[in-house]
Protein backbone atom coordinates (compact mmCIF):
# COMPACT_ATOMS: atom_id res chain seq x y z
CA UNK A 1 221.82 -106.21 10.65
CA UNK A 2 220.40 -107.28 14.13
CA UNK A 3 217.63 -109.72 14.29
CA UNK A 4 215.52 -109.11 17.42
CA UNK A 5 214.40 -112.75 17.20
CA UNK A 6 217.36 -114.75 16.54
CA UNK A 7 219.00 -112.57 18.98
CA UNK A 8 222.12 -112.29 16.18
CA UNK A 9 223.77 -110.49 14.04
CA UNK A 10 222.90 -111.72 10.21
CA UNK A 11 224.07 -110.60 6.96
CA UNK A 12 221.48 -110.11 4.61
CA UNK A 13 221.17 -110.04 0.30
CA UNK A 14 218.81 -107.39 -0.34
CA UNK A 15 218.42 -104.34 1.40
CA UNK A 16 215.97 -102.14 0.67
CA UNK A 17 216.21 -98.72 1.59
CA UNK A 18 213.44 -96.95 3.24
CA UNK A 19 212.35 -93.37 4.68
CA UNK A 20 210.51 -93.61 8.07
CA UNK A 21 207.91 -91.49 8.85
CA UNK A 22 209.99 -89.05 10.65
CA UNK A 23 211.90 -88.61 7.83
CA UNK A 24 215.26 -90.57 8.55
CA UNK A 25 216.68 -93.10 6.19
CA UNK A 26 216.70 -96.60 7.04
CA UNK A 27 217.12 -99.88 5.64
CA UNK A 28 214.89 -102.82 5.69
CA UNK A 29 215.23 -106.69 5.00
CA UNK A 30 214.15 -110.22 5.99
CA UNK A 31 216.04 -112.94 8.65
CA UNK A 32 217.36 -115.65 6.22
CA UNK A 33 216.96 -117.51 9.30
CA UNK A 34 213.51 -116.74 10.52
CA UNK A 35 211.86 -114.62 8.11
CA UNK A 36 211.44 -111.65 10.22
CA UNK A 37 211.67 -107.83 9.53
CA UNK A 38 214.77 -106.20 10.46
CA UNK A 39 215.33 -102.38 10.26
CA UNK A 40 219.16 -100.18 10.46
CA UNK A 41 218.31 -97.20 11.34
CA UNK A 42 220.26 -94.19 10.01
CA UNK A 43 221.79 -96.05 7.35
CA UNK A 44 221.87 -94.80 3.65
C-alpha cells in the first residue's frame, strides 16, 4: 500500500477490508511508519 505521507510504498500486517460508500471494496490499514490511514482501492 501507498502512504500519502511517507510518500512510499509500505507493506502492512493487518488489512482490513472495507466497503466504501459507493459500494466498492477496499482495504484499509495504518503506516507502521507514521501511523496514518492508508486505503487500496478496488482490492478484495
Amino acid at each position: 500500500m501507498y502512504c500519502v505521507k511517507c510518500r512510499e510504498k509500505k507493506e502492512v500486517e493487518n488489512p482490513e477490508k472495507v466497503t466504501m460508500k459507493n459500494g466498492k471494496p477496499a482495504l484499509k490499514a495504518k503506516c507502521p511508519t507514521c501511523d496514518t490511514g492508508m486505503y487500496k482501492i478496488g482490492a478484495a
